[in-house]
C-alpha atoms as a PDB file:
ATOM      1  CA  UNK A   1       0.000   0.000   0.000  1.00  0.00           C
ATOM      2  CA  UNK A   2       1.770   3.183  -1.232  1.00  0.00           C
ATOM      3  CA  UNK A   3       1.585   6.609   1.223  1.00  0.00           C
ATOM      4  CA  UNK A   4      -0.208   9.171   0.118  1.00  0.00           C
ATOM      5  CA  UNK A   5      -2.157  12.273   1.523  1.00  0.00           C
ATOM      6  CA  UNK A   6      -5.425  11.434   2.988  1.00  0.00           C
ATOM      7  CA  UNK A   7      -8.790  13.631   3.132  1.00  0.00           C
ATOM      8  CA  UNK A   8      -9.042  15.522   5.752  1.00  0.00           C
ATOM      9  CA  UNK A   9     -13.035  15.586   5.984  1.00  0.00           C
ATOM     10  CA  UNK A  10     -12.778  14.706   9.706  1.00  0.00           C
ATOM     11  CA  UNK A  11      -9.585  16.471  10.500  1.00  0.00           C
ATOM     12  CA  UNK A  12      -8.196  17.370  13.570  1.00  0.00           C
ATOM     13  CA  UNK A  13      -9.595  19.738  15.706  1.00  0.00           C
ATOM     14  CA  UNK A  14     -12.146  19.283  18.610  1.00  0.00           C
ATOM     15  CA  UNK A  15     -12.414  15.380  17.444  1.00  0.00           C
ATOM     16  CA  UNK A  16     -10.485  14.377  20.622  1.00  0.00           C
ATOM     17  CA  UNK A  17     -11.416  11.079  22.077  1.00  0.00           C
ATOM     18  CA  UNK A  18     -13.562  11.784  25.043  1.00  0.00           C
ATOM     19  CA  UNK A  19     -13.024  11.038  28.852  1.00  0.00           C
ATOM     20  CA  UNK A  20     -15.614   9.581  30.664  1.00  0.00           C
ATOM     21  CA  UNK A  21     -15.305  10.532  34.719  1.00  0.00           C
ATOM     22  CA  UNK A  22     -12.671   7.806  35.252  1.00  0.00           C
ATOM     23  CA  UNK A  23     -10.236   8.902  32.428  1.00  0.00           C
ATOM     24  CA  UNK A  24     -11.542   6.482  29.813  1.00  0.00           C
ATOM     25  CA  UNK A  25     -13.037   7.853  26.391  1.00  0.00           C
ATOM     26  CA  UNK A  26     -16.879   7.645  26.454  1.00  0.00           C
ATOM     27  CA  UNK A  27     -18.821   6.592  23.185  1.00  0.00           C
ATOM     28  CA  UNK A  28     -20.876   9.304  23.780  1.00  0.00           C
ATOM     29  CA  UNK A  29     -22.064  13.067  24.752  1.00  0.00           C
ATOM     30  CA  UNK A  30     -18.704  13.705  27.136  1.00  0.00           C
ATOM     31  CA  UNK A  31     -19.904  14.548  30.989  1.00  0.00           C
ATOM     32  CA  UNK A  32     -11.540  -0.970  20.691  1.00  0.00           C
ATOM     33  CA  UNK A  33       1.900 -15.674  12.799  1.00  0.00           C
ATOM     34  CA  UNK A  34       3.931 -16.187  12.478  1.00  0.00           C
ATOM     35  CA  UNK A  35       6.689 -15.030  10.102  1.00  0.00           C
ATOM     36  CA  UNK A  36       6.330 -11.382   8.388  1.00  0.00           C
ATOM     37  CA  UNK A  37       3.782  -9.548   6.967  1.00  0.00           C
ATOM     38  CA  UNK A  38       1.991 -11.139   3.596  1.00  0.00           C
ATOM     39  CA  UNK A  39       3.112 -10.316   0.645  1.00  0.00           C
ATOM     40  CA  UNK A  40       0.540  -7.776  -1.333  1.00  0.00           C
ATOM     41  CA  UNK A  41      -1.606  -5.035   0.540  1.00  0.00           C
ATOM     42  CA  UNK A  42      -5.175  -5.737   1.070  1.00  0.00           C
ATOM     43  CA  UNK A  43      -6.155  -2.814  -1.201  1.00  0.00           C
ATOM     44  CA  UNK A  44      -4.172  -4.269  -3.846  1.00  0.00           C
ATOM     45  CA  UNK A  45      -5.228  -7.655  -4.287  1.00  0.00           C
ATOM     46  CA  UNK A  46      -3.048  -9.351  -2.459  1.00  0.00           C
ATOM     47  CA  UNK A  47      -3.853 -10.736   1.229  1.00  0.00           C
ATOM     48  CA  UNK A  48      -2.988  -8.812   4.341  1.00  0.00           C
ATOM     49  CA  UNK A  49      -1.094 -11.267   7.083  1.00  0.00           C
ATOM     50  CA  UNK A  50      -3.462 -13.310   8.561  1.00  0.00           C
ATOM     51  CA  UNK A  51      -5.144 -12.969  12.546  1.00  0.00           C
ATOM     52  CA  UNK A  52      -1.877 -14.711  14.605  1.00  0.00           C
ATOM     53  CA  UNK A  53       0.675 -14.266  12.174  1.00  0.00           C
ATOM     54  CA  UNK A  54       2.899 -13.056  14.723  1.00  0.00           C
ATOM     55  CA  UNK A  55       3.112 -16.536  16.893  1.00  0.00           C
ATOM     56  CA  UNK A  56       4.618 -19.399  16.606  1.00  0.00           C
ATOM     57  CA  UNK A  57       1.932 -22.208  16.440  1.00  0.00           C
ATOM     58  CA  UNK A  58      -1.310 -22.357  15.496  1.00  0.00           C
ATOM     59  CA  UNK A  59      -4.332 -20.905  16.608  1.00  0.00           C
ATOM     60  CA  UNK A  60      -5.672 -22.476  19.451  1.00  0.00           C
ATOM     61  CA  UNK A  61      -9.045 -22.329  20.361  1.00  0.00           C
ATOM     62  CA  UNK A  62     -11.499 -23.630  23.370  1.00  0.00           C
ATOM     63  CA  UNK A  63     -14.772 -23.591  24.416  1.00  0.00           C
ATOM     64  CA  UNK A  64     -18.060 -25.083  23.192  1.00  0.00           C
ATOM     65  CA  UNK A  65     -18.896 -22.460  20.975  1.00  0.00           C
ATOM     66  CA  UNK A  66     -15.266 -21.708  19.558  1.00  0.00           C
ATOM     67  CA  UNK A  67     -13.949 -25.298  18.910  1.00  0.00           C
ATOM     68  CA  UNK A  68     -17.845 -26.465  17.202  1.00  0.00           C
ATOM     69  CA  UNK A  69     -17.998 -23.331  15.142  1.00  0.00           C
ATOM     70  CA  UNK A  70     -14.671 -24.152  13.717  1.00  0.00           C
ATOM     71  CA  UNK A  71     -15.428 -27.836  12.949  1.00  0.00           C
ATOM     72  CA  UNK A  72     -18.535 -27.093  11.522  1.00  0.00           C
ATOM     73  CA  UNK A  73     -15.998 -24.208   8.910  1.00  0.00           C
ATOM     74  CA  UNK A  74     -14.449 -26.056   5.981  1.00  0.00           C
ATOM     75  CA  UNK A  75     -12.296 -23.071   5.323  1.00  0.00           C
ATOM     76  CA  UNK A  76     -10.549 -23.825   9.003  1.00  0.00           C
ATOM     77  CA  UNK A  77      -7.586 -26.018   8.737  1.00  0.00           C
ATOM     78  CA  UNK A  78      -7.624 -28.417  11.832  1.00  0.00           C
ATOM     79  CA  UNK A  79      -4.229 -30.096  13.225  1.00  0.00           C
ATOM     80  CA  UNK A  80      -5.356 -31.227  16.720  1.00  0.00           C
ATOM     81  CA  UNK A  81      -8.636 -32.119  18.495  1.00  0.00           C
ATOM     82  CA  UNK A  82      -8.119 -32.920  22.479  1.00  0.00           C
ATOM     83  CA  UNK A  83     -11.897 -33.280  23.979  1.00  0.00           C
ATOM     84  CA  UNK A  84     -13.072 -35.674  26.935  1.00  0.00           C
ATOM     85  CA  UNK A  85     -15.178 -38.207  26.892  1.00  0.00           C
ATOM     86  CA  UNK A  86     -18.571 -36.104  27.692  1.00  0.00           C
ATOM     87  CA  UNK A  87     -17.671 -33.544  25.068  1.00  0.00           C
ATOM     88  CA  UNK A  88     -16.589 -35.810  22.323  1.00  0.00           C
ATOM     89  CA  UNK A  89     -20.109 -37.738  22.778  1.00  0.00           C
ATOM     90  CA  UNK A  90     -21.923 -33.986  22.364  1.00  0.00           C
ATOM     91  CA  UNK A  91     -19.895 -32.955  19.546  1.00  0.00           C
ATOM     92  CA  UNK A  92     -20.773 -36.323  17.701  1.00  0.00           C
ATOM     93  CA  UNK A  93     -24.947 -35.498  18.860  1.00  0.00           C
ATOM     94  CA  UNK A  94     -24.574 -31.660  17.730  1.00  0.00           C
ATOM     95  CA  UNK A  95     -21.977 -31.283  15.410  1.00  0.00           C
ATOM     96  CA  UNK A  96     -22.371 -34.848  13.166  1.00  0.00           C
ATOM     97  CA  UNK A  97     -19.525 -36.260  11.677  1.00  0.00           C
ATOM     98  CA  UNK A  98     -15.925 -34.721  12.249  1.00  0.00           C
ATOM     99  CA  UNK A  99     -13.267 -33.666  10.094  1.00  0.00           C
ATOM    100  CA  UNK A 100     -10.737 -34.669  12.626  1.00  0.00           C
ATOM    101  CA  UNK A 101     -10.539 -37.827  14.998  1.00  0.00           C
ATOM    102  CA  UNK A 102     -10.093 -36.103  18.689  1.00  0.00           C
ATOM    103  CA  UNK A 103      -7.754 -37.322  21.341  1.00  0.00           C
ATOM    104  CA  UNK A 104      -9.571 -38.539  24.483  1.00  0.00           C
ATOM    105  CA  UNK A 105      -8.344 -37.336  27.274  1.00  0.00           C
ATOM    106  CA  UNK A 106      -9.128 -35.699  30.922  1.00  0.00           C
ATOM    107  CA  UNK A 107     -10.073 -32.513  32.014  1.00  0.00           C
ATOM    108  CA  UNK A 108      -7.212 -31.762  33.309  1.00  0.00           C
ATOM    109  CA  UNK A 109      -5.102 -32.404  30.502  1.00  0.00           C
ATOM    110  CA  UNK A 110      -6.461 -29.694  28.939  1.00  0.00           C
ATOM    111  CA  UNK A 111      -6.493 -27.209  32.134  1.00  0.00           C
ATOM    112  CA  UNK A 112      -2.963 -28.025  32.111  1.00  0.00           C
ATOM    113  CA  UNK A 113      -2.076 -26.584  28.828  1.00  0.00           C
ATOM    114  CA  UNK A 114      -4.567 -23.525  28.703  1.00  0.00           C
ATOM    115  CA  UNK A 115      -4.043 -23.012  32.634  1.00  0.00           C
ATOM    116  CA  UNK A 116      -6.692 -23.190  35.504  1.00  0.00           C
ATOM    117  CA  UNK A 117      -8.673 -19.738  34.515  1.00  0.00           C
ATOM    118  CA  UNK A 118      -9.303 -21.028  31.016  1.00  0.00           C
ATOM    119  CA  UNK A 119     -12.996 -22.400  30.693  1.00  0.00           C
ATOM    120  CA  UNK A 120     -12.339 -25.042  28.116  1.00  0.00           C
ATOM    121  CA  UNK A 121     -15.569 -27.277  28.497  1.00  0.00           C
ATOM    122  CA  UNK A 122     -13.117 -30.043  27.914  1.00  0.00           C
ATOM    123  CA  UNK A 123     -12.403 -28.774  24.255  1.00  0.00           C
ATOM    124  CA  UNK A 124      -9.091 -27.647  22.631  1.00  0.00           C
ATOM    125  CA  UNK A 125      -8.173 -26.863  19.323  1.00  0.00           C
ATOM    126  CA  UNK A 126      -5.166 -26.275  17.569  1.00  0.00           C
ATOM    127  CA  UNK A 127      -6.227 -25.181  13.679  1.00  0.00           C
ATOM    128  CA  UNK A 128      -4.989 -22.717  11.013  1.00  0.00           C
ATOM    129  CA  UNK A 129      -5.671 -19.398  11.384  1.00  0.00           C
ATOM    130  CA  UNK A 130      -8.533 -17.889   8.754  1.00  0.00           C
ATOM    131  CA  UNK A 131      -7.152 -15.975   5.975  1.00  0.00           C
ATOM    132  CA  UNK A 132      -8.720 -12.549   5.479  1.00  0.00           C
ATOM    133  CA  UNK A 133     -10.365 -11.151   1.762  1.00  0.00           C
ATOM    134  CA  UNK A 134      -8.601  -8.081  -0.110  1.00  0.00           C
ATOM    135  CA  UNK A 135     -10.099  -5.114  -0.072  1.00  0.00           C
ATOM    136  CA  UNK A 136     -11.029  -5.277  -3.954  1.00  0.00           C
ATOM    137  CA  UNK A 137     -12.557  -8.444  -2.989  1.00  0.00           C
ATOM    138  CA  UNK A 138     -15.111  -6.489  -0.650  1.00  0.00           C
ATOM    139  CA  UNK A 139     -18.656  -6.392  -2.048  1.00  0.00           C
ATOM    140  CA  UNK A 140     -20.409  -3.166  -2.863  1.00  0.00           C
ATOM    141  CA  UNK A 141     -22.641  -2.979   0.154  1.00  0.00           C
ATOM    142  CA  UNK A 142     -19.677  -4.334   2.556  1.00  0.00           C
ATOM    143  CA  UNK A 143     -19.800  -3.063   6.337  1.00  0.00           C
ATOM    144  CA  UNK A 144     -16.278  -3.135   8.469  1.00  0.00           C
ATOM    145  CA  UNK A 145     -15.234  -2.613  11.397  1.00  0.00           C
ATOM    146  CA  UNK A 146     -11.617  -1.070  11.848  1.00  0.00           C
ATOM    147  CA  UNK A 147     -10.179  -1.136  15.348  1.00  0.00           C
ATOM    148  CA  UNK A 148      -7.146   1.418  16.059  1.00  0.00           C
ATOM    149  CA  UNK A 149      -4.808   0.168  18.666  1.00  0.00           C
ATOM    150  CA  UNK A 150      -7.631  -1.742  20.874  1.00  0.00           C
ATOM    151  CA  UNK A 151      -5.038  -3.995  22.806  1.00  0.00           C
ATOM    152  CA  UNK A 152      -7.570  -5.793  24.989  1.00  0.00           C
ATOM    153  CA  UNK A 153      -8.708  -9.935  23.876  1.00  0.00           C
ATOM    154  CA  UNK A 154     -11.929  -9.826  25.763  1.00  0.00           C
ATOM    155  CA  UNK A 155     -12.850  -6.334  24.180  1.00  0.00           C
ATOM    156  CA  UNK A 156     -12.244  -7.679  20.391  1.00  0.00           C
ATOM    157  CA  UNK A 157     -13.515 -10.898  21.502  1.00  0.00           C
ATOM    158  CA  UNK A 158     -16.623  -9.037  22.433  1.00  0.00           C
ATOM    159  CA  UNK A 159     -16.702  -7.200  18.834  1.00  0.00           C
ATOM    160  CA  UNK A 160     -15.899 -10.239  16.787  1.00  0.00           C
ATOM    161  CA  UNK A 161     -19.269 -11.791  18.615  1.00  0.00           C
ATOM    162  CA  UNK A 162     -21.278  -8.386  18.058  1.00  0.00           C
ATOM    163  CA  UNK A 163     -19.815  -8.036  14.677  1.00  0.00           C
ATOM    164  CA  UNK A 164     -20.875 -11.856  13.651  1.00  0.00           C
ATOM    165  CA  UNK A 165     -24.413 -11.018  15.102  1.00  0.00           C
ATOM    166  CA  UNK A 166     -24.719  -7.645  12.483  1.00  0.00           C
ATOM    167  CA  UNK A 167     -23.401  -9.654   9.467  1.00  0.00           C
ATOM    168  CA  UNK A 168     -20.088  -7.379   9.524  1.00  0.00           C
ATOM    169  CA  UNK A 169     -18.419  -7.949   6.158  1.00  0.00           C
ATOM    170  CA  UNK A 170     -14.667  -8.107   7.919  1.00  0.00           C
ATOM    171  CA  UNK A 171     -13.067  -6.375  10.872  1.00  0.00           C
ATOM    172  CA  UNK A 172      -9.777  -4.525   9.552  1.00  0.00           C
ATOM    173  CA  UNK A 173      -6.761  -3.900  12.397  1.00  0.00           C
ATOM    174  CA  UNK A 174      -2.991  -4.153  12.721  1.00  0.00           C
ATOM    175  CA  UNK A 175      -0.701  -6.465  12.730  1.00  0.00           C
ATOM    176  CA  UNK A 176       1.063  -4.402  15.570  1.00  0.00           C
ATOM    177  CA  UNK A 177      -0.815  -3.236  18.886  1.00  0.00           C
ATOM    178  CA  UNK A 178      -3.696  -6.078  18.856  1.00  0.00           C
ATOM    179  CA  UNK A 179      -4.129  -8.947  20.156  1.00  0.00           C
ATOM    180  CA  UNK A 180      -3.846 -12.393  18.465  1.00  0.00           C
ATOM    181  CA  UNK A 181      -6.621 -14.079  17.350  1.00  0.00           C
ATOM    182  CA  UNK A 182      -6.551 -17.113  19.592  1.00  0.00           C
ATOM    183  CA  UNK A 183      -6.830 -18.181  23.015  1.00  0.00           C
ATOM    184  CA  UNK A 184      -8.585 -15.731  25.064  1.00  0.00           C
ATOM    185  CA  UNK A 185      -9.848 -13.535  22.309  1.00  0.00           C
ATOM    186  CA  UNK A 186     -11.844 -16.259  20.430  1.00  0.00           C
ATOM    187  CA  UNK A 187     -13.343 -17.378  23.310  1.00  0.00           C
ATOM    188  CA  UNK A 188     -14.919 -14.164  24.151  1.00  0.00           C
ATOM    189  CA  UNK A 189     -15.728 -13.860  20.109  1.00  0.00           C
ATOM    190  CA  UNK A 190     -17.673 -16.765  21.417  1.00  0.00           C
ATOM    191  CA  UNK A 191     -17.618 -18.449  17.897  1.00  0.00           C
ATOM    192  CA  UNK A 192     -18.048 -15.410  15.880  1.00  0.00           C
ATOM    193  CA  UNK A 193     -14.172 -15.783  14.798  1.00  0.00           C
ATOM    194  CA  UNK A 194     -15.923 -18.248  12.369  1.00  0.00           C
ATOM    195  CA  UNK A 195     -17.838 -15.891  10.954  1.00  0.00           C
ATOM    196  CA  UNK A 196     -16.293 -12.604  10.453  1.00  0.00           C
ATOM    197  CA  UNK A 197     -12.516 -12.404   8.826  1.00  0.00           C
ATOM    198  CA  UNK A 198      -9.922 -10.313   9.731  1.00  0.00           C
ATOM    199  CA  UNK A 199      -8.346  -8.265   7.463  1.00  0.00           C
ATOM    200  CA  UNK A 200      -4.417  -7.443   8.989  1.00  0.00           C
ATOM    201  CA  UNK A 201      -2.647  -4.168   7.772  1.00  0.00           C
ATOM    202  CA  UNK A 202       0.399  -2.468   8.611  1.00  0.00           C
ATOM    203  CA  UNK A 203      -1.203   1.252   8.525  1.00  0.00           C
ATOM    204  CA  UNK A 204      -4.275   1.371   9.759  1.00  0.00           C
ATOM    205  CA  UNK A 205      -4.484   5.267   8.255  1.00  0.00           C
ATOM    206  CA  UNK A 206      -3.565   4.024   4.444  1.00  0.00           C
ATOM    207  CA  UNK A 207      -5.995   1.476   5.102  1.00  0.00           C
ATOM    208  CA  UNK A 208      -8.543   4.160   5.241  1.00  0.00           C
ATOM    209  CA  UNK A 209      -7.485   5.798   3.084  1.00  0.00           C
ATOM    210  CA  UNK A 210      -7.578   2.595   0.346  1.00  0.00           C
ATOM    211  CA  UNK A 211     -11.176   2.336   1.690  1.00  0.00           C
ATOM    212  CA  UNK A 212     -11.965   6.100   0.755  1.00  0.00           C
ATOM    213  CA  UNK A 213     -10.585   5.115  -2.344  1.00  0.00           C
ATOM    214  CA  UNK A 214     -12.877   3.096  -3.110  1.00  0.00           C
ATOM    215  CA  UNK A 215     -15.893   4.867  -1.960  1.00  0.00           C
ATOM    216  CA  UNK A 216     -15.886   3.769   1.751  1.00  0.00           C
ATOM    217  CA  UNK A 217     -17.957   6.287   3.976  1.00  0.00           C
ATOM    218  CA  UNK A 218     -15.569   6.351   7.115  1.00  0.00           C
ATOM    219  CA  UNK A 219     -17.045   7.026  10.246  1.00  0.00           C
ATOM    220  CA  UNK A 220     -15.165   7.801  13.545  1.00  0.00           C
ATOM    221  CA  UNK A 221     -16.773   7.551  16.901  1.00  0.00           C
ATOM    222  CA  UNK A 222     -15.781   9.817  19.168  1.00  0.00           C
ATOM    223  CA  UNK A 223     -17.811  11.488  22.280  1.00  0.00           C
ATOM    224  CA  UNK A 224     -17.230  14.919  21.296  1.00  0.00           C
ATOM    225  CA  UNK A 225     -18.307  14.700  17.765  1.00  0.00           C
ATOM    226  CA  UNK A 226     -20.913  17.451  16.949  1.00  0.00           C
ATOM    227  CA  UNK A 227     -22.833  14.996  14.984  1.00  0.00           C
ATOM    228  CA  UNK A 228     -24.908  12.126  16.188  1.00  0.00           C
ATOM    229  CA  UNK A 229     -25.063   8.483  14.690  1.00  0.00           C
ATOM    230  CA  UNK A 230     -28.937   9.731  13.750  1.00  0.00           C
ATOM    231  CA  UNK A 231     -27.768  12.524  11.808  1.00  0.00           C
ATOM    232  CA  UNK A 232     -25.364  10.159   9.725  1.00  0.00           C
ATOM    233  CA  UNK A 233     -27.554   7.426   8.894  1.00  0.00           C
ATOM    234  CA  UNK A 234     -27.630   3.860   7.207  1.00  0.00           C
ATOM    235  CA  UNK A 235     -25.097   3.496   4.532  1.00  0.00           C
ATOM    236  CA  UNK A 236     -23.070   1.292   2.585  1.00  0.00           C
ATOM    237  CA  UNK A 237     -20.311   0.539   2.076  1.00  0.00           C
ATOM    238  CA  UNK A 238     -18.923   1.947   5.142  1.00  0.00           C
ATOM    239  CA  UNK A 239     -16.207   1.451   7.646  1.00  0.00           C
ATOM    240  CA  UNK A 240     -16.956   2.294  11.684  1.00  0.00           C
ATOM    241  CA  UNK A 241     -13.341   2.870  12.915  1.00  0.00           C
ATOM    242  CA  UNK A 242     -13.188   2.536  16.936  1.00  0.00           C
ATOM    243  CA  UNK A 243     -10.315   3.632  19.479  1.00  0.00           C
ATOM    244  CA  UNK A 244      -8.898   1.864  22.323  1.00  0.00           C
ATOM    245  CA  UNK A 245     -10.600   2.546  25.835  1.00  0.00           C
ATOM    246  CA  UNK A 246      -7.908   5.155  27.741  1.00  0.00           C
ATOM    247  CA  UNK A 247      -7.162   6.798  24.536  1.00  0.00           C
ATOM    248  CA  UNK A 248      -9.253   6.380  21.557  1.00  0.00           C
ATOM    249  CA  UNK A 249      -8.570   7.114  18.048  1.00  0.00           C
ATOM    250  CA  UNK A 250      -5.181   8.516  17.138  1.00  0.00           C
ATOM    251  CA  UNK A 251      -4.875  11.789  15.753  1.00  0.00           C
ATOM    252  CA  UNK A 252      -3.505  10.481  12.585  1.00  0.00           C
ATOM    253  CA  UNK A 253      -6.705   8.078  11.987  1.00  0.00           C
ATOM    254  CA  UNK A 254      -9.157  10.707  12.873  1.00  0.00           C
ATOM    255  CA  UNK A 255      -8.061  12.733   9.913  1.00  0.00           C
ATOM    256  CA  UNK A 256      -8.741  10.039   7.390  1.00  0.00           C
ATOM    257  CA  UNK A 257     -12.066   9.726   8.827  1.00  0.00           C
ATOM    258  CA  UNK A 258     -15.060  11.279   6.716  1.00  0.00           C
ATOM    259  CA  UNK A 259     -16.984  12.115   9.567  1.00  0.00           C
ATOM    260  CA  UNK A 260     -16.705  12.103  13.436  1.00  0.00           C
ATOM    261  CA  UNK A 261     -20.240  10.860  15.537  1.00  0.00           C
ATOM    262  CA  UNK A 262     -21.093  10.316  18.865  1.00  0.00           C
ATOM    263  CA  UNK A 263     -24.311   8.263  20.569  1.00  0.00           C
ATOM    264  CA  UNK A 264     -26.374  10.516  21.963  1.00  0.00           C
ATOM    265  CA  UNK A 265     -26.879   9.225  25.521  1.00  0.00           C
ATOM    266  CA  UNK A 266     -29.707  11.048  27.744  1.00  0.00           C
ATOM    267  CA  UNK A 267     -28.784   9.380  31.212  1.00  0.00           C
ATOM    268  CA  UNK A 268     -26.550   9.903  33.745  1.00  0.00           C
ATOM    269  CA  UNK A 269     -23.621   7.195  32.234  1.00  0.00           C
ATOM    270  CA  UNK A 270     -22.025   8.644  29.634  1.00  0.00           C
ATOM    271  CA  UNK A 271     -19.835   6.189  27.987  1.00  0.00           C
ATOM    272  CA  UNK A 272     -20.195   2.521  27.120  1.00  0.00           C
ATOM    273  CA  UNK A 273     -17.655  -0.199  26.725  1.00  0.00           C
ATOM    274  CA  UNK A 274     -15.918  -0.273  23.366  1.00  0.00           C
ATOM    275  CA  UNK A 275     -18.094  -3.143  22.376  1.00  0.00           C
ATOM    276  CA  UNK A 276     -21.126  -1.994  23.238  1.00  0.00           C
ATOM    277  CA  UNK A 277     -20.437   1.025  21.510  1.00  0.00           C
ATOM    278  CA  UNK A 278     -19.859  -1.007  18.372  1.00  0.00           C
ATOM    279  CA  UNK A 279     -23.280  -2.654  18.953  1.00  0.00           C
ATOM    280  CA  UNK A 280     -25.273   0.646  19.008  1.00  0.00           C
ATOM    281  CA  UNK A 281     -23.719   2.136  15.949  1.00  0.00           C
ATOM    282  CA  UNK A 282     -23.672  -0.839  13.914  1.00  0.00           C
ATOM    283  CA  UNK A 283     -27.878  -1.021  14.994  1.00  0.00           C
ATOM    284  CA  UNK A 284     -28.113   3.395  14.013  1.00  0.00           C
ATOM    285  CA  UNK A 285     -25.652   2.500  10.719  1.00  0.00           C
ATOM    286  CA  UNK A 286     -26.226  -0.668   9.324  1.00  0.00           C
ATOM    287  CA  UNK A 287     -29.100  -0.722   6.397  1.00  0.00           C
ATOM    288  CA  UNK A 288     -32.029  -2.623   7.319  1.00  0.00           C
ATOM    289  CA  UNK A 289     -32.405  -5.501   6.060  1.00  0.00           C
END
């Protein structure tokens, strides 16, 4: 992806990411492989690295939801299946037949490779990570999702699961400052990894940019935009481009932004976690169906 000027529609200015009371930026009315990157930018055809490039293994997953989601994808590589004997008997009642013989084995077998927090259900998955479309593979009506710098698992978890419930075309981020797309992160996506692709970039700014290229409304959400969500309005294709909670959207991505909005909240709490954030605007942007 080649560097060029961006618009500066949404530009800097008073489009600072809001505080709520505690220091964290409200959504709102103020009171989220290994080996190098892939070869070819997403806006030019080519892939961008795919979710857990940047680890060595594969993607492991865990969980009811997770580990049957990905058995019942034929685009998800498997390599290994561990499940007890109760969970092996409900895969074969709910899932059917199975791409890949599992290993039998205790709970704790399991517990002791994930670690005693993890809430496995007595399933674990090692598969390929997903590969993610190119941008001029997007369809005309596409809806994304781009998160800038939104470090936390359980918070993209959260989105992937909200995004996968709206139909979101992809979810774009970076292959720096995010979190892999295993482990913790696809349990809280709660199966929704399945479902959505990621799309991994370098920039996250010439990534809007690409998308404004090719006639991507981009909307930032920020708490002390002077518009609302209702005064934007349903549209496609579009990009909703969220910050991290403690900072939200850099400078630099604000000002390839088309257009800053905020939720307009009439109660006393005025900011909402990053994902439900994404779940409001998605509901104010997203065409009906």
């Amino acid at each position: 992806m080649t560097t060029r000027q961006g618009p500066r529609a949404g530009g800097p200015g008073k489009f600072g990411q809001g505080r709520d009371g505690q220091g964290r930026p409200g959504y709102g009315k103020p009171p989220q492989g290994r080996g190098g990157p892939g070869k070819g930018a997403p806006g030019k055809g080519g892939p961008g690295r795919r979710p857990g490039d940047d680890v060595d293994g594969p993607a492991v997953l865990y969980g009811w939801h997770p580990v049957s989601e990905a058995l019942r994808n034929p685009d998800r590589e498997l390599r290994r299946l561990l499940a007890t004997e109760n969970a092996a008997i409900r895969l074969a009642e709910e899932v059917g037949e199975l791409r890949i013989i599992p290993e039998i084995v205790k709970p704790g077998t399991i517990t002791g490779l994930l670690g005693p927090d993890a809430v496995h259900q007595g399933l674990y998955l090692e598969a390929e990570p997903l590969a993610g479309p190119a941008f001029d593979a997007l369809p005309d009506d596409a809806v994304l999702l781009a998160l800038d710098q939104i470090t936390d698992p359980h918070n993209v978890g959260a989105i992937v699961r909200t995004a996968a419930a709206f139909g979101v075309t992809a979810i774009v981020t970076t292959a720096r400052h995010s979190p892999t797309v295993t482990g913790v992160l696809a349990k809280s996506a709660s199966g929704g990894l399945e479902h959505v692709p990621f799309v991994v970039v370098r920039n996250l700014a010439e990534a809007l940019i690409e998308l404004g290229e090719r006639g991507f409304t981009r909307v930032g959400l920020d708490s002390e935009a002077p518009e609302t969500l209702d005064a934007v309005g349903p549209k496609t294709p579009l990009v909703v481009v969220l910050g991290a909670e403690g900072k939200g959207l850099r400078q630099r991505t604000r000002e390839c932004c088309d257009v800053m909005a905020r939720i307009p909240f009439r109660g006393a709490i005025q900011s909402l976690n990053v994902s439900n954030a994404a779940a409001i605007t998605l509901y104010a942007l997203m065409p009906r169906a």
